[in-house]
Structure formats: structure tokens, C-alpha cells
N, C-alpha and C. Protein backbone atom coordinates (compact mmCIF):
# COMPACT_ATOMS: atom_id res chain seq x y z
N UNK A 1 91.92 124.82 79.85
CA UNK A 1 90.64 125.46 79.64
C UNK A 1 90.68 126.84 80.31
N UNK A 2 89.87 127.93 79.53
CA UNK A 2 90.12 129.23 79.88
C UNK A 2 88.39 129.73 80.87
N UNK A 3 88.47 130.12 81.44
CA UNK A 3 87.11 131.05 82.33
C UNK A 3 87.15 132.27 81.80
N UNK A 4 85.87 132.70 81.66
CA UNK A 4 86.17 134.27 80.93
C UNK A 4 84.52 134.70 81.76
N UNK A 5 84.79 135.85 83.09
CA UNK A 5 83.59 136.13 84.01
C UNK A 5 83.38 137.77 83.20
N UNK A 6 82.35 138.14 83.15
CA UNK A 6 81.54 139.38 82.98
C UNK A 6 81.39 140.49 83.89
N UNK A 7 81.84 141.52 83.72
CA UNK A 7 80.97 142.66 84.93
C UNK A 7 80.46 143.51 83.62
N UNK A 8 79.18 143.41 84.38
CA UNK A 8 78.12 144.55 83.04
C UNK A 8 77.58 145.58 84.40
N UNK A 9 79.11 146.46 84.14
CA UNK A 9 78.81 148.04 84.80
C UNK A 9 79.29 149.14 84.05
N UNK A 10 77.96 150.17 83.82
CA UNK A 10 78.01 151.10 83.65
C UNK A 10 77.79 152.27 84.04
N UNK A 11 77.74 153.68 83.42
CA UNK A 11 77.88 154.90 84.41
C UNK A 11 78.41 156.00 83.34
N UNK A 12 77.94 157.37 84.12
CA UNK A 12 77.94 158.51 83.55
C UNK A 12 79.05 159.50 84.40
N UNK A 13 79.84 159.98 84.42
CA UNK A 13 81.10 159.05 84.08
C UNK A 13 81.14 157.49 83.66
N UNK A 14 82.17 157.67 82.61
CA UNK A 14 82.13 156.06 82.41
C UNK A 14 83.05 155.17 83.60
N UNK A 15 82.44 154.01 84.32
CA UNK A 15 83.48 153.80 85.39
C UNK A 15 84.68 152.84 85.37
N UNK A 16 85.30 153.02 86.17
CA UNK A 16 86.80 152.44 86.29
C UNK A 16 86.76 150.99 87.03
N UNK A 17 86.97 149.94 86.20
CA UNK A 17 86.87 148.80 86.74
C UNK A 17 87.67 147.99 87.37
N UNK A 18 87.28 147.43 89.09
CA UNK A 18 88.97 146.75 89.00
C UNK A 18 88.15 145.15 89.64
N UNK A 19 88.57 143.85 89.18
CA UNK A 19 88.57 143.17 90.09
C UNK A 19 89.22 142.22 91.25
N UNK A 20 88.49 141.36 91.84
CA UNK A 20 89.38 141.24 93.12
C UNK A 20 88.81 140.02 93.02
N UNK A 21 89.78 139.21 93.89
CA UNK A 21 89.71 137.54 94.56
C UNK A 21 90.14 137.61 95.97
N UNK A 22 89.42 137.10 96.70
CA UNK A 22 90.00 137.28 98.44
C UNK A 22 90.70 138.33 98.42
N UNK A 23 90.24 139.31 98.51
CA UNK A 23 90.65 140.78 98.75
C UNK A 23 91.74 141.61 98.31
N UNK A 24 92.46 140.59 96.94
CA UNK A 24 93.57 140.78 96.42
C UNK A 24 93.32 141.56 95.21
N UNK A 25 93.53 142.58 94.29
CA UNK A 25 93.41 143.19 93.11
C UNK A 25 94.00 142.21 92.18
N UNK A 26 93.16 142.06 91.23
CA UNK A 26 93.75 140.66 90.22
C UNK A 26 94.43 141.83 89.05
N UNK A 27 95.41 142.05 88.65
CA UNK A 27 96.36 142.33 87.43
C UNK A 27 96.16 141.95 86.59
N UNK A 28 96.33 142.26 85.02
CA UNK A 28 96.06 141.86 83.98
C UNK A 28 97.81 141.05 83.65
N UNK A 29 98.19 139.72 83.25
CA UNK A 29 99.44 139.02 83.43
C UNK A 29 99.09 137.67 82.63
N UNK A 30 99.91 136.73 82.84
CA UNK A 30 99.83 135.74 81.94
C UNK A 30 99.11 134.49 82.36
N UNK A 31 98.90 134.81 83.48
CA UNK A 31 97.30 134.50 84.51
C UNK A 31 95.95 134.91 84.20
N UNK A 32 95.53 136.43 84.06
CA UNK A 32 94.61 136.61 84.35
C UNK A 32 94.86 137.57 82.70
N UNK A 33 93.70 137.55 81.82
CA UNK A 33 93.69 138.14 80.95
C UNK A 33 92.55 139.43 81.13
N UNK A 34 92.75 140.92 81.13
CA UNK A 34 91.98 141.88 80.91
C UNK A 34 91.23 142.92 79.95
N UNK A 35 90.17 142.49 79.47
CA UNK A 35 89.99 143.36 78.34
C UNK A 35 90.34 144.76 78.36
N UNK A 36 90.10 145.60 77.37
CA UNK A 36 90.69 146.97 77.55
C UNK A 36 89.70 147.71 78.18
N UNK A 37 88.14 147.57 78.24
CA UNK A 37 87.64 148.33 78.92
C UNK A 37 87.48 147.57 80.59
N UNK A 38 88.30 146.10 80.93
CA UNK A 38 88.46 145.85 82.03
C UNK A 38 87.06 145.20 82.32
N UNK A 39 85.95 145.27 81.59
CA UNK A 39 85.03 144.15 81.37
C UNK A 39 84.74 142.96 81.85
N UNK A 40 86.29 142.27 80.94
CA UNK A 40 85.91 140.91 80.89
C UNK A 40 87.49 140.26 81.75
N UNK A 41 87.49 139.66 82.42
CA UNK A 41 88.26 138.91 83.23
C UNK A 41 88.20 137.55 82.18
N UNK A 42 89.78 137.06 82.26
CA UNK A 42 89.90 135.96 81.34
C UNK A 42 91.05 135.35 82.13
N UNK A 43 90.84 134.18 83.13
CA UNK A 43 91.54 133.28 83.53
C UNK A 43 91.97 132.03 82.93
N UNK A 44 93.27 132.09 82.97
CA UNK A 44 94.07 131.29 81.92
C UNK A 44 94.59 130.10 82.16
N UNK A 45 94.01 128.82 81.87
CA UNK A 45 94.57 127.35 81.98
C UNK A 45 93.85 127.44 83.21
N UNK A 46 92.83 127.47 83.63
CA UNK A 46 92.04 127.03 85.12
C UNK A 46 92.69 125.85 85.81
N UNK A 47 93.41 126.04 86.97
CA UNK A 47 93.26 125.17 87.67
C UNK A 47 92.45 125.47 89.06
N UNK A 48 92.88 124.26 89.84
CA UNK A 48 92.13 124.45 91.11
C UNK A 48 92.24 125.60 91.73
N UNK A 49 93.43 126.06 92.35
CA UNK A 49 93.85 127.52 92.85
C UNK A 49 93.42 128.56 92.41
N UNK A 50 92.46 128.59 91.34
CA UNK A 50 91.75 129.55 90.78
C UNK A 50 90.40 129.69 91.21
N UNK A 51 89.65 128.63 91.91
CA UNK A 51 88.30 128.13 92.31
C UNK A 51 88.16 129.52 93.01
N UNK A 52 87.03 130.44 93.69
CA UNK A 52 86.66 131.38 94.48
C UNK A 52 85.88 132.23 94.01
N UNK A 53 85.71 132.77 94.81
CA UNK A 53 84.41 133.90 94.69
C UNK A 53 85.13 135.65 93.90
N UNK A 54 85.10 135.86 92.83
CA UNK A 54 85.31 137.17 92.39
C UNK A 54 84.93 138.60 92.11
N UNK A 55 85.14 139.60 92.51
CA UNK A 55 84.30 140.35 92.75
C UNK A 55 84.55 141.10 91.94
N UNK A 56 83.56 142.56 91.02
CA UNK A 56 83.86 143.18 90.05
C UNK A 56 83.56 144.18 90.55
N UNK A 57 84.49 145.50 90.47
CA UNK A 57 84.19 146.31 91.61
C UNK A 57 84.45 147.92 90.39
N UNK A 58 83.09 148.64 90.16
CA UNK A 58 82.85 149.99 89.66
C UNK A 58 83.22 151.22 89.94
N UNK A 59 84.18 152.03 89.74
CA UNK A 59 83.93 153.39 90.47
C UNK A 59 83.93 154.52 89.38
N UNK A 60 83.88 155.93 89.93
CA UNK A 60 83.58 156.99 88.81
C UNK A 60 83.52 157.40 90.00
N UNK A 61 83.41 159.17 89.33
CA UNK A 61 83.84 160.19 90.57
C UNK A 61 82.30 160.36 91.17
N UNK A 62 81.55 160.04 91.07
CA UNK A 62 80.07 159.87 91.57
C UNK A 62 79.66 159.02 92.81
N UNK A 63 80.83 157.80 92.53
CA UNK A 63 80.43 156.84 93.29
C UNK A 63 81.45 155.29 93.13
N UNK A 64 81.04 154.27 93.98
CA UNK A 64 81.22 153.01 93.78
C UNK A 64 80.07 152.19 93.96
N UNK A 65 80.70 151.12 93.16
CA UNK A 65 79.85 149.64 93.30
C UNK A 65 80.57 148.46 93.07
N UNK A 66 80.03 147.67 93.88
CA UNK A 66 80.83 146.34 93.95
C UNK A 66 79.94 145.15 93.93
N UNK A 67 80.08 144.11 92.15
CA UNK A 67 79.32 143.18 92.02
C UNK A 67 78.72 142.13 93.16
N UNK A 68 77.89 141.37 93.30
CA UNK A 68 77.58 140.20 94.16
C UNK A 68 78.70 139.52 93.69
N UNK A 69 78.88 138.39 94.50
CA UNK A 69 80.18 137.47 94.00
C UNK A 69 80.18 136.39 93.12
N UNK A 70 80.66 136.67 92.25
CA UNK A 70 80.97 135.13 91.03
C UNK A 70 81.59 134.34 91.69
N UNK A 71 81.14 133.22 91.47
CA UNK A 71 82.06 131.86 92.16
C UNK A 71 82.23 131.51 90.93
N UNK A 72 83.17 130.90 90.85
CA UNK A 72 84.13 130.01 90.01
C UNK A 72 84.64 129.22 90.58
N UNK A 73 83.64 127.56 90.22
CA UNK A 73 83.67 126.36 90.78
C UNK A 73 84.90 125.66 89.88
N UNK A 74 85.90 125.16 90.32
CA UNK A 74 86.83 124.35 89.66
C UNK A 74 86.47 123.20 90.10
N UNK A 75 86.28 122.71 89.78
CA UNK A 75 85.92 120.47 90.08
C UNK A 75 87.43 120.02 89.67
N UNK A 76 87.57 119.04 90.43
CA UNK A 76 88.57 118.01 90.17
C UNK A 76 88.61 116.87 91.19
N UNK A 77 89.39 115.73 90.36
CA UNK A 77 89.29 114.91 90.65
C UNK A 77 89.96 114.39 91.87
N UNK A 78 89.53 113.54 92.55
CA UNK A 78 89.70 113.46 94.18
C UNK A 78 91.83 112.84 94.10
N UNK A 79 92.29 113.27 94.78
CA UNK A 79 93.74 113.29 95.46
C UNK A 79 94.18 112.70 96.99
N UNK A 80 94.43 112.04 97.08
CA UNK A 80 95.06 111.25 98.28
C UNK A 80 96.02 111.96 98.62
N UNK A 81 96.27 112.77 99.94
CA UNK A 81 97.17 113.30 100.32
C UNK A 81 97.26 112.89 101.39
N UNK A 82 97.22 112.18 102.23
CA UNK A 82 97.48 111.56 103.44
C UNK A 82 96.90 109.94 103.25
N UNK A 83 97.83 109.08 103.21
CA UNK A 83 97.86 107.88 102.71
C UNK A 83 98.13 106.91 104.03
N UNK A 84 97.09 105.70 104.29
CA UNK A 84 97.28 104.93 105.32
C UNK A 84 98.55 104.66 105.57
N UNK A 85 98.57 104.45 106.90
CA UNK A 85 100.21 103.57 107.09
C UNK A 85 100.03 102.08 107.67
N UNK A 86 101.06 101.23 107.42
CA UNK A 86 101.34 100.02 107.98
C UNK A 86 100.97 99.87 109.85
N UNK A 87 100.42 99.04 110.34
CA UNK A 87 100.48 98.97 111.49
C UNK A 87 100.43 97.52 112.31
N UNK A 88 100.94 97.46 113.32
CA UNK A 88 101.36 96.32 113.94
C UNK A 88 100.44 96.31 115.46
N UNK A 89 99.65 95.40 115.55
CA UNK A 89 99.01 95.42 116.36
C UNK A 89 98.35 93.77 117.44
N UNK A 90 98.54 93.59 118.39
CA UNK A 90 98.46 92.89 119.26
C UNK A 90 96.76 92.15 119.20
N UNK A 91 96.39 91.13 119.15
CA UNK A 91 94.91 90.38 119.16
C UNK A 91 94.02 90.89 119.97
N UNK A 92 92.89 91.25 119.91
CA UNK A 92 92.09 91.93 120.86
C UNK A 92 92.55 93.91 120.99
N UNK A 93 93.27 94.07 120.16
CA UNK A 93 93.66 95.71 120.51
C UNK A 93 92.62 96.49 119.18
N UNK A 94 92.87 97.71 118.81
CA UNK A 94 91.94 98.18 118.08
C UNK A 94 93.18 98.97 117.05
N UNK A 95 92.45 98.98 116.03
CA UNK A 95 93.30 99.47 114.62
C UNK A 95 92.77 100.91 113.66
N UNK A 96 93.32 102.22 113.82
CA UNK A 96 92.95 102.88 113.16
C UNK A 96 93.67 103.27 111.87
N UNK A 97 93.05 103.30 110.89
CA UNK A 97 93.55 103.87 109.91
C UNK A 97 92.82 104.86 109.63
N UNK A 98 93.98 106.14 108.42
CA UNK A 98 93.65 107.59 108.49
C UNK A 98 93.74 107.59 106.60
N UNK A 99 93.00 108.36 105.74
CA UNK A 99 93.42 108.55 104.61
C UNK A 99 92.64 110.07 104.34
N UNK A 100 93.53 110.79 104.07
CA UNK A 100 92.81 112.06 103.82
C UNK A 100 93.28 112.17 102.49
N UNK A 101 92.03 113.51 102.02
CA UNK A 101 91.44 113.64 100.33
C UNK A 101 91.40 114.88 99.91
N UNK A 102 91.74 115.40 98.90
CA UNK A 102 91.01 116.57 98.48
C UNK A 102 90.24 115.99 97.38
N UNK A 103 89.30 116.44 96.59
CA UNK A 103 88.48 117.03 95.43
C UNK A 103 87.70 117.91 96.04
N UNK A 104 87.04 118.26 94.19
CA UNK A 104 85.96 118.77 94.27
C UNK A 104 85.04 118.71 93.26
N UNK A 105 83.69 117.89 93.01
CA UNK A 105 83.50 117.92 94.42
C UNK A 105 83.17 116.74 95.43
N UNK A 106 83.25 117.13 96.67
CA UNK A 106 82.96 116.40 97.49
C UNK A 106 83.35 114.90 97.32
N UNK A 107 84.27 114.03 97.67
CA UNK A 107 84.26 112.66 97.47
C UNK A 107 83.20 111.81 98.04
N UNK A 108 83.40 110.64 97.61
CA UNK A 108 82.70 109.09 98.72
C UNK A 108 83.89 108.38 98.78
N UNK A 109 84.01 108.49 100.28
CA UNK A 109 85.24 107.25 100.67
C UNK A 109 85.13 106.01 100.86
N UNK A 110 85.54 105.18 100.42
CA UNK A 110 85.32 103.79 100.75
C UNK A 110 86.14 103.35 101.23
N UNK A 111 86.82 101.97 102.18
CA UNK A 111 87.54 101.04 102.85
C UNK A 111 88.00 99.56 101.85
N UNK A 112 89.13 99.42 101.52
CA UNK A 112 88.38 97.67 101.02
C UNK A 112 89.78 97.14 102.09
N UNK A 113 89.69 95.72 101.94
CA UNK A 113 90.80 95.11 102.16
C UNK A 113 91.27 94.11 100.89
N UNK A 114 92.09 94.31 100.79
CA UNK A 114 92.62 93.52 99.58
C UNK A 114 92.49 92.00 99.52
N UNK A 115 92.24 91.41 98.19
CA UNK A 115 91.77 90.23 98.78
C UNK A 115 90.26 89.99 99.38
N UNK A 116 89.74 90.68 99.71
CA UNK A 116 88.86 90.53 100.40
C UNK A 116 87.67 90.92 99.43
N UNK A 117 86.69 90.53 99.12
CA UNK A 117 85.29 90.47 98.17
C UNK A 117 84.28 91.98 98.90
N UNK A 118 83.81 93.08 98.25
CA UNK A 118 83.16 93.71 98.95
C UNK A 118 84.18 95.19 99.41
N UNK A 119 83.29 95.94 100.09
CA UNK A 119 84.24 96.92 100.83
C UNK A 119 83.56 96.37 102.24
N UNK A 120 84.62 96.64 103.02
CA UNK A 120 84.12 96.94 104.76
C UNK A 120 83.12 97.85 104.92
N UNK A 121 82.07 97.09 106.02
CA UNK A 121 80.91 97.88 106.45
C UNK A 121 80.95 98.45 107.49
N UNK A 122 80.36 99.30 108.32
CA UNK A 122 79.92 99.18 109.86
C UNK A 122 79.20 98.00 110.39
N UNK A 123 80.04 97.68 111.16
CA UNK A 123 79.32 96.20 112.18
C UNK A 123 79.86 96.83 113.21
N UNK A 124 79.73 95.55 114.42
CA UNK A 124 79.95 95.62 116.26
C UNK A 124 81.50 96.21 116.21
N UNK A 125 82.15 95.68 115.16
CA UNK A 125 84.21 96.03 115.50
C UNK A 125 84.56 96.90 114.42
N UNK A 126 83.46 96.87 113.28
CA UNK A 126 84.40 98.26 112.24
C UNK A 126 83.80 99.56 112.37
N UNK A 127 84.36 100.68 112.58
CA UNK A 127 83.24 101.82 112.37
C UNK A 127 84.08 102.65 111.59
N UNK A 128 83.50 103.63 111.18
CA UNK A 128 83.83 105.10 110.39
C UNK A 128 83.69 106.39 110.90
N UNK A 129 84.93 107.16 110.83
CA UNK A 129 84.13 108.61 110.89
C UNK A 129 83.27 109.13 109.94
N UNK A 130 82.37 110.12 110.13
CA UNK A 130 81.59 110.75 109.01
C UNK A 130 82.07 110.86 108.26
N UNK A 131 82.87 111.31 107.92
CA UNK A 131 83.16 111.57 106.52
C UNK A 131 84.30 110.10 105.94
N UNK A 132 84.74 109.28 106.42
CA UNK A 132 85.03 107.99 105.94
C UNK A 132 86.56 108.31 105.83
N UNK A 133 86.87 108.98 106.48
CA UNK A 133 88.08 109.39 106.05
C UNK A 133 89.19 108.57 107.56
N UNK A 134 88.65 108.22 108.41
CA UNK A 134 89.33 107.10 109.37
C UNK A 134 88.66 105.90 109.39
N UNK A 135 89.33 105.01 109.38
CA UNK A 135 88.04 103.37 110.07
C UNK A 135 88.86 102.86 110.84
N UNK A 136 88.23 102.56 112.33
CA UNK A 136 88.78 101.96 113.19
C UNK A 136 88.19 100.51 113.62
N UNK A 137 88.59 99.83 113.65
CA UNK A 137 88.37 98.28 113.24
C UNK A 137 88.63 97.91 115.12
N UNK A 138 87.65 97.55 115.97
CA UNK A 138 88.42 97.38 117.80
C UNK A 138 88.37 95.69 117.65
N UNK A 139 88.79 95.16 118.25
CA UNK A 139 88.94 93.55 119.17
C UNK A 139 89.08 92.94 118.08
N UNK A 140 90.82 93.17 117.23
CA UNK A 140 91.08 92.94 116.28
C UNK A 140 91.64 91.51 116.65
N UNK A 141 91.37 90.47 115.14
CA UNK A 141 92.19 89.24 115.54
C UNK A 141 92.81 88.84 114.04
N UNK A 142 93.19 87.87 114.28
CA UNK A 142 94.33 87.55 113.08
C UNK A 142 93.55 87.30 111.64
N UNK A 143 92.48 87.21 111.70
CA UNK A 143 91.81 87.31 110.33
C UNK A 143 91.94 89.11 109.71
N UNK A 144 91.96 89.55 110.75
CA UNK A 144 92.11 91.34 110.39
C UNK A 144 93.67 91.64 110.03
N UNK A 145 94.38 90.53 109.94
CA UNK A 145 95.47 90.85 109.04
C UNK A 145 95.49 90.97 107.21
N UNK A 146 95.87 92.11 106.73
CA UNK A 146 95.94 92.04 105.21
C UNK A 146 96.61 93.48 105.31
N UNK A 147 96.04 93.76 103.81
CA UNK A 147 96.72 94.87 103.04
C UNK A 147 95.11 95.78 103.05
N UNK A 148 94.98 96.94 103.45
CA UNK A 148 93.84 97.91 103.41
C UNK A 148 94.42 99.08 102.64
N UNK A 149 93.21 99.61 101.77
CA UNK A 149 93.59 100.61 100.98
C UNK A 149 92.26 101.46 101.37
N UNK A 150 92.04 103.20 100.66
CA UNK A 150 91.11 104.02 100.97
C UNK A 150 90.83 104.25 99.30
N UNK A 151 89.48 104.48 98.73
CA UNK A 151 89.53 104.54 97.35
C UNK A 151 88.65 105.94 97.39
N UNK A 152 88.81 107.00 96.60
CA UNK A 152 88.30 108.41 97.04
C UNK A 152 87.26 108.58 95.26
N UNK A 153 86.24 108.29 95.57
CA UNK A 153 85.73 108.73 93.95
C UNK A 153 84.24 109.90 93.91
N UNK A 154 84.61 111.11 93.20
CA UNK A 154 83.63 111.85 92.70
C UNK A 154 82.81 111.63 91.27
N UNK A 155 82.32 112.75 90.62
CA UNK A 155 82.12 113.16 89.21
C UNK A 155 83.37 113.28 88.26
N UNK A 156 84.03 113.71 88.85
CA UNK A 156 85.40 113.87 87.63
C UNK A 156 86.31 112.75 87.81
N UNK A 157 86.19 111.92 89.11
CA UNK A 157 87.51 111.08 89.14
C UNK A 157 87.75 110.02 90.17
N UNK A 158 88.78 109.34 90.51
CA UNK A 158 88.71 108.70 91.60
C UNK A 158 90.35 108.41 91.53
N UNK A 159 90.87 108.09 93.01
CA UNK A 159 92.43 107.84 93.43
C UNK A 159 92.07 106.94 94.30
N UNK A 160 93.00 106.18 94.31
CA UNK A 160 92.85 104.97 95.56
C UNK A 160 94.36 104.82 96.23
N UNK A 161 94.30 104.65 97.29
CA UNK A 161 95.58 105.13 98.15
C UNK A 161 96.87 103.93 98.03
N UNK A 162 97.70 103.82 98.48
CA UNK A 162 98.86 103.41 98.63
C UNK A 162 98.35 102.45 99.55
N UNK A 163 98.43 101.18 99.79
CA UNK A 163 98.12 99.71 100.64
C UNK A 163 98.73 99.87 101.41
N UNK A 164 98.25 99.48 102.93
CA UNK A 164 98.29 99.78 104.28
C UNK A 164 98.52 98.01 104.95
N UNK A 165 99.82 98.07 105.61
CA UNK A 165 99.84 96.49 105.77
C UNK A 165 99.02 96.76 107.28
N UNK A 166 98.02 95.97 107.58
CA UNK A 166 97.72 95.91 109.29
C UNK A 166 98.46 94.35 109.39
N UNK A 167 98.73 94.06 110.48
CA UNK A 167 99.68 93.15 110.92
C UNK A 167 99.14 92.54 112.58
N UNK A 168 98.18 92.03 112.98
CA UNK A 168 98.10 91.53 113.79
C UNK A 168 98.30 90.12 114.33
N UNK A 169 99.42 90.42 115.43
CA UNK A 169 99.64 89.64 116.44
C UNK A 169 99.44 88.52 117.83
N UNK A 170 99.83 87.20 117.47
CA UNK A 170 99.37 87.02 118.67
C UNK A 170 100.47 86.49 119.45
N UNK A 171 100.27 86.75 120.96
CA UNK A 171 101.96 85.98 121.55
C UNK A 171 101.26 85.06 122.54
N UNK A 172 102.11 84.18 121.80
CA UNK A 172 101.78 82.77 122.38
C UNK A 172 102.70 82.83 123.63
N UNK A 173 102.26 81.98 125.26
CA UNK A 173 103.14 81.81 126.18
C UNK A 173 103.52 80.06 126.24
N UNK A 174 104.54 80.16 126.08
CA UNK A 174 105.17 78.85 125.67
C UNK A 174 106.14 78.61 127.23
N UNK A 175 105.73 77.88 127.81
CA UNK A 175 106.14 77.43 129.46
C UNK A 175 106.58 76.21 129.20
N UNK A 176 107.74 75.85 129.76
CA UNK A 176 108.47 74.66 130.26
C UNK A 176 107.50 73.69 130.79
């Protein structure tokens, strides 16, 4: 899909148009398409890396001007880039797991354990960071053994992470 943003500037001199993304001069290339009077900005195959604020910037020997900023919102669908890991942990110790996300926009993270009916809530031993993106589970016991996954879902999409073995332990003292 193509974006095609507007600058409606004019002037006596007629003016010279250039625009910019984070302070960079955007080129007319097989990226960014430029009309001939430099008008119309035409971004090509949108992806995410294209998302930002663009600025359309006027000059003539009179003067300059430089548009308010176009944003160009790219949405997409949420990405797991930091995926729980396996962990081994002792009865009564505490268990964190980590799953980090991109989209846009904005995800809802959820917890499940596999097997298990429901997602994990906050109670007395599970909690969350704000944004759901750690849950640390304290005065873990052998029922808190399974497979945990992180499931990341917006408007455009959802990813659910790679299964996380937690593994808790207990050591028995076995005396003569």
C-alpha cells in the first residue's frame, strides 16, 4: 500500500519545495515518489519504518515556511521480540518471566499457562508489571510447574510467544 501526503504551498515567487522526516531531506527514489512540482510526496509499499511525523518545508527568495507536521500512523500487528525463557526454580522461591512486544497500536498482554483454563490473574503470588509485559508469580510450588506463554493482541493482529517451561522444584532430605 502506497501513502501519498499533500503540501498546499504557495507564493509569488513560486516556492521551492523540500520535504523532511526526522530532520533528514527525503529524495525523490524508489522509496519516496516526488511529483514534479514537489507537491505531493508518494511513499512506496508503507511499512512500519515509514511511521513519523513529515514536514513540508516552502521557500522563495522572500521567505520560508515550514508545514505543521503530518504524522503518518503505520499500524501493525503486534511482534514478539523478546520471548520467555525456561526456568528452574526451587518451592517457595519466586518466578519471573519477561516477554517483550512491538505493535502499533498499542497491544494487550496477556499470561496463560498451558493447559490451564483461563489466563492468569493478579492474586496474593501472581502480579504484573503495567504494561504486562513481566509476571512474577512469588512462593512458587509444584502446581506452578507447566509451559507459560505471553499472547500480544491489537486491531490489526495478535502473536503469541514461544512456551516457557517453569520447572519447579522440590528437594526432599532423605536421612538414614
Amino acid at each position: 500500500m502506497n501513502a501519498t501526503l499533500f503540501c498546499n504551498a504557495t507564493g509569488n515567487p513560486v516556492p521551492t519545495i523540500r520535504w523532511t522526516k526526522g530532520g533528514s531531506v527525503i529524495m525523490g527514489n524508489s522509496k519516496n515518489e516526488l511529483s514534479a512540482d514537489q507537491k505531493h510526496l508518494t511513499v512506496i509499499n508503507v511499512s512500519r519504518n515509514d511511521g513519523g511525523e513529515y514536514l513540508c518545508e516552502a521557500e522563495n527568495s522572500l521567505g520560508n515556511n515550514t508545514s505543521t507536521g503530518i504524522r503518518l500512523d503505520v499500524q501493525y500487528r503486534p511482534e514478539i521480540t523478546f520471548h520467555p525463557n525456561a526456568v528452574i526454580r526451587p518451592v517457595g522461591s519466586s518466578v519471573i518471566l519477561y516477554c517483550n512486544v512491538t505493535a502499533n497500536p498499542e497491544p494487550t498482554i496477556s499470561w496463560t499457562k498451558i493447559g490451564f483454563s483461563g489466563q492468569l490473574h493478579n492474586n496474593s503470588r501472581i502480579s504484573y508489571s503495567e504494561s504486562h509485559k513481566k509476571l512474577t508469580m512469588a512462593n512458587v510450588n509444584m502446581r506452578d510447574s507447566g509451559k507459560y506463554e505471553c499472547a500480544a493482541t491489537n486491531d490489526v493482529g495478535k502473536d503469541v510467544s514461544r512456551a516457557a517451561l517453569v520447572d519447579v522444584t522440590c528437594n526432599y532430605d532423605v536421612s538414614p
